[in-house]
Protein backbone atom coordinates (compact mmCIF):
# COMPACT_ATOMS: atom_id res chain seq x y z
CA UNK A 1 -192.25 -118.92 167.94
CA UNK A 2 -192.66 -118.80 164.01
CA UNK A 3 -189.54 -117.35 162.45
CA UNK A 4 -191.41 -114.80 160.48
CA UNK A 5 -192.62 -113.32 163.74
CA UNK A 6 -189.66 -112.84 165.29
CA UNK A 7 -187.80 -111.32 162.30
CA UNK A 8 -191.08 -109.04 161.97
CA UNK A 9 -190.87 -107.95 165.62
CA UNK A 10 -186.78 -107.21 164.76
CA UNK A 11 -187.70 -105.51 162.04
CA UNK A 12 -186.21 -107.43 159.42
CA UNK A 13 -187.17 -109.75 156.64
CA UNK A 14 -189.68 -112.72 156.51
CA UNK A 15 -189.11 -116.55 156.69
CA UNK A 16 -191.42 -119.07 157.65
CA UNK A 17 -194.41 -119.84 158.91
CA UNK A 18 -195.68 -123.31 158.53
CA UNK A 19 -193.60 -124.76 161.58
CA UNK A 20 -195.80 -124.63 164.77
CA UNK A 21 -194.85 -122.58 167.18
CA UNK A 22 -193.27 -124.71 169.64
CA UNK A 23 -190.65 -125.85 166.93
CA UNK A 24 -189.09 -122.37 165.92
CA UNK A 25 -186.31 -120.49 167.56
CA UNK A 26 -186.47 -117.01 168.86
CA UNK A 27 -184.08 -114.51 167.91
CA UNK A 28 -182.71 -112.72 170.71
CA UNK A 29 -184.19 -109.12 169.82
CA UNK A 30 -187.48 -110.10 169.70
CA UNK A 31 -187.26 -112.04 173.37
CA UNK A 32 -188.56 -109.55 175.32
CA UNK A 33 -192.47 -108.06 174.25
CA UNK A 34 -192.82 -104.66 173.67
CA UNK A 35 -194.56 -103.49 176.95
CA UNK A 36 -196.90 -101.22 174.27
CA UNK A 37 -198.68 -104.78 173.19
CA UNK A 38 -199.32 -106.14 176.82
CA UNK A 39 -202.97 -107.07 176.75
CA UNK A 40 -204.28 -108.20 179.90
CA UNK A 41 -206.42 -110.98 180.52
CA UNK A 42 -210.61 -109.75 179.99
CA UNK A 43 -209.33 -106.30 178.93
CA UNK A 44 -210.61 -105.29 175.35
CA UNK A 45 -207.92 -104.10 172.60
CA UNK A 46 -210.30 -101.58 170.93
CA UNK A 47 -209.77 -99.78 167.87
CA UNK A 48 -207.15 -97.08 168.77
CA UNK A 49 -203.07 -97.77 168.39
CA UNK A 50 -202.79 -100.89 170.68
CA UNK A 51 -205.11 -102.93 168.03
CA UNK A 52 -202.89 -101.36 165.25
CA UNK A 53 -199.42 -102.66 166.58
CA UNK A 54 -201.42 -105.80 167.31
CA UNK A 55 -203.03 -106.20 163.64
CA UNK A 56 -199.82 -105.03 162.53
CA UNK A 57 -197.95 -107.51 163.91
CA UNK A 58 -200.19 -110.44 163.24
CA UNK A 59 -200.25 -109.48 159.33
CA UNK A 60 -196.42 -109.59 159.31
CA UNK A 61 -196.55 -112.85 161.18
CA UNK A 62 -199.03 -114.18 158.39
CA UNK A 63 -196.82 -112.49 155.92
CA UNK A 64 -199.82 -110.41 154.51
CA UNK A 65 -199.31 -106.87 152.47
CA UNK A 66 -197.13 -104.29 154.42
CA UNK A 67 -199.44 -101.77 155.22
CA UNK A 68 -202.46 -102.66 153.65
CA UNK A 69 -205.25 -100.61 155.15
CA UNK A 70 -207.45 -103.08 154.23
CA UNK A 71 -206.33 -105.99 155.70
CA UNK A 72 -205.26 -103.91 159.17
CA UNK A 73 -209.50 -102.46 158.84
CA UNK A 74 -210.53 -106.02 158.98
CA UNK A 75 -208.04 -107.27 161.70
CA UNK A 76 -209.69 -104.27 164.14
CA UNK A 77 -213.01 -105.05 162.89
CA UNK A 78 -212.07 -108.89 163.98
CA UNK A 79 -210.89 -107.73 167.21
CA UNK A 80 -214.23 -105.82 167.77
CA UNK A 81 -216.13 -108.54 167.02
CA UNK A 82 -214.57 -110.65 170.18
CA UNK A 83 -214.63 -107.38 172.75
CA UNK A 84 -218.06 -107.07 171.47
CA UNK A 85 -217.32 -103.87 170.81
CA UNK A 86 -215.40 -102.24 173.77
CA UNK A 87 -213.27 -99.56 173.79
CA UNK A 88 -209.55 -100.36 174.51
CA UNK A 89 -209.21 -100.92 178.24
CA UNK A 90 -212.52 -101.88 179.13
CA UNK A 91 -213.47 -105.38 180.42
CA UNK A 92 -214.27 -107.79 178.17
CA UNK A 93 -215.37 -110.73 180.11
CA UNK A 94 -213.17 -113.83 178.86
CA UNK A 95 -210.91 -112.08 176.84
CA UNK A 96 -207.12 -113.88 176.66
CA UNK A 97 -204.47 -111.95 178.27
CA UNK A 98 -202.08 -111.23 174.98
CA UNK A 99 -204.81 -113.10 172.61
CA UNK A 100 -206.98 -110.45 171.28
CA UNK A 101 -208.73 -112.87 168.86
CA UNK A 102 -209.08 -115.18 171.62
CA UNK A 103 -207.73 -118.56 170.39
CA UNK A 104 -208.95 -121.34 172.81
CA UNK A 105 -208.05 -124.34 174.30
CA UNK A 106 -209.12 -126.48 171.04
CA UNK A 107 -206.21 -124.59 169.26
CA UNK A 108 -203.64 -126.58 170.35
CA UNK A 109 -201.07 -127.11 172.69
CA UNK A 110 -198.99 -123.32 172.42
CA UNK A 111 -196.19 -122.01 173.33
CA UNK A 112 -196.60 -119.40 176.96
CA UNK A 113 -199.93 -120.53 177.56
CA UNK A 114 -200.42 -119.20 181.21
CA UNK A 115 -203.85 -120.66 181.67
CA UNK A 116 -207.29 -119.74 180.28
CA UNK A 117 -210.88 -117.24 180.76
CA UNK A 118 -213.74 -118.27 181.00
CA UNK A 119 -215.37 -118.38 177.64
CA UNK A 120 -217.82 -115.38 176.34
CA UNK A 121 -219.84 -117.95 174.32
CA UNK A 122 -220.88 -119.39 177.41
CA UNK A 123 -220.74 -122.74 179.46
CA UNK A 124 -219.74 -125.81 177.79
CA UNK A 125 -217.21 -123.49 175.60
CA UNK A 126 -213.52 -124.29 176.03
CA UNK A 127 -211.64 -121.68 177.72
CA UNK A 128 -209.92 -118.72 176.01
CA UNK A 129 -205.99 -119.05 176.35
CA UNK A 130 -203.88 -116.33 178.29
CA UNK A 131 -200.42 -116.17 176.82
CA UNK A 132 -197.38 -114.65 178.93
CA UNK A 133 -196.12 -112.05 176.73
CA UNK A 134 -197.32 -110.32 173.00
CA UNK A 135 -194.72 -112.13 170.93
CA UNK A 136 -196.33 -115.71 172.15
CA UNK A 137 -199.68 -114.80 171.08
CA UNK A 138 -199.00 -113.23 167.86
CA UNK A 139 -197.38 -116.31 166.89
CA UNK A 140 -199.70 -118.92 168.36
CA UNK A 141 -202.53 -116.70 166.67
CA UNK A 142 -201.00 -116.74 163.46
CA UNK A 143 -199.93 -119.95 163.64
CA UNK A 144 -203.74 -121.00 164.02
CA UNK A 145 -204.85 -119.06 161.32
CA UNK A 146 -202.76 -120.47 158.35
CA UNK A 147 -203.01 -124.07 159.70
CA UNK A 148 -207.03 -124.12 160.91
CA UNK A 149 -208.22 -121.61 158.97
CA UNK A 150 -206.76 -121.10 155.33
CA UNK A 151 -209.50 -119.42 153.82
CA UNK A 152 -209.19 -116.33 156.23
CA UNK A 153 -204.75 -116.38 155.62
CA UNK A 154 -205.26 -116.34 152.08
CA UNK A 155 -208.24 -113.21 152.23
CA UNK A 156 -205.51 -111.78 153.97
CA UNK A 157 -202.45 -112.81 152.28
CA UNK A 158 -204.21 -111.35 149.16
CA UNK A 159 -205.17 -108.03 150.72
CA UNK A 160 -208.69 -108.64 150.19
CA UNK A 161 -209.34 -108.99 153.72
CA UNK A 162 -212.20 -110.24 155.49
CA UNK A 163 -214.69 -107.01 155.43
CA UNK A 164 -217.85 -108.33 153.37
CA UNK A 165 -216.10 -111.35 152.11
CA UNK A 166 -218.26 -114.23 151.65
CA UNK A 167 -214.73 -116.59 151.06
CA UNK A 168 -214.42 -116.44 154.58
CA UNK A 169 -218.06 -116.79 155.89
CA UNK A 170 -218.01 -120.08 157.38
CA UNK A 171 -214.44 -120.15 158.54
CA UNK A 172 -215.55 -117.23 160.43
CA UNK A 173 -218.54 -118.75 161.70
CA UNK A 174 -216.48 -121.67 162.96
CA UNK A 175 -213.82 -119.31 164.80
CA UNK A 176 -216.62 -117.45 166.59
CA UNK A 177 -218.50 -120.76 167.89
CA UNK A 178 -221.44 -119.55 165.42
CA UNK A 179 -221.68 -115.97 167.35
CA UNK A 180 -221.00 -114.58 163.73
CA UNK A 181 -220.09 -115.25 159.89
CA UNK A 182 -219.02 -111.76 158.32
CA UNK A 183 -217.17 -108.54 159.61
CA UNK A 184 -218.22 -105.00 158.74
């Protein structure tokens, strides 16, 4: 697990997060997820305080703004997008258990992958992963974004964000297997 995640989760300061996953140590505080985050498999995150600790915590992970209402607005818009627009709770066929972005099997080989869902784009679609606690997906998802997808970790890095921002159009459209290209 990234460095930077683990500190974040401890509540202290940042280090890095270019390592993959697999290659960092955890720090003992942040071993055990905070039951608050669990996010079981095909269950939506909504919009409500679950998908704020998670946005929270990925923007810490990516080392984005503190607090930026912004950037936290376009991670819950992000996470809509994927429930297709579920409240928190609800089924949400395919979702990732602790993966509300729902990073697939083409993201690489992760830490606390537990298996996979079947994918909401449909048949031929490589499975969404299920990761066995908070802490693993966080990472693993932020992990993804600065390494696959720059243009969305600097939007966010910045503070911009990724509500109406063209910069991140087609990385966007690539995450989402073309389902969509902008967030609103």
């Amino acid at each position: 697990m990234p460095a930077v995640l683990v500190l974040a989760l401890a509540g202290c300061a940042s280090s890095q997060l270019s390592t993959h996953p697999a290659a960092a140590t955890a720090h003992p505080a942040a071993q055990a997820s905070p039951p608050s985050m669990q996010l079981a498999a095909e269950t939506s995150v909504g919009t409500g305080p679950l998908a704020q600790r998670w946005a929270a915590a990925i923007l810490a992970a990516l080392r984005a703004p503190a607090g930026n209402a912004v950037d936290v607005t376009s991670m819950i818009a992000w996470f809509t997008a994927e429930d297709d627009g579920h409240p928190a709770g609800q089924r949400a066929y395919g979702a990732g258990g602790n993966n509300p972005l729902n990073l697939t099997a083409y993201s690489g080989d992760l830490p606390g992958v537990t298996g996979t869902e079947p994918s909401g784009a449909g048949p031929g679609h490589p499975g969404n992963l299920d990761f066995d606690t908070p802490a693993h997906g966080v990472a693993a998802t932020a992990w993804v974004i600065m390494v696959k997808y720059p243009a969305i970790a600097r939007a966010l890095i910045s503070g911009r964000g990724l509500l109406d921002n063209p910069a991140v159009a087609a990385a966007l459209l690539e995450w989402s297997g073309h389902g969509y290209s902008g967030l609103r």
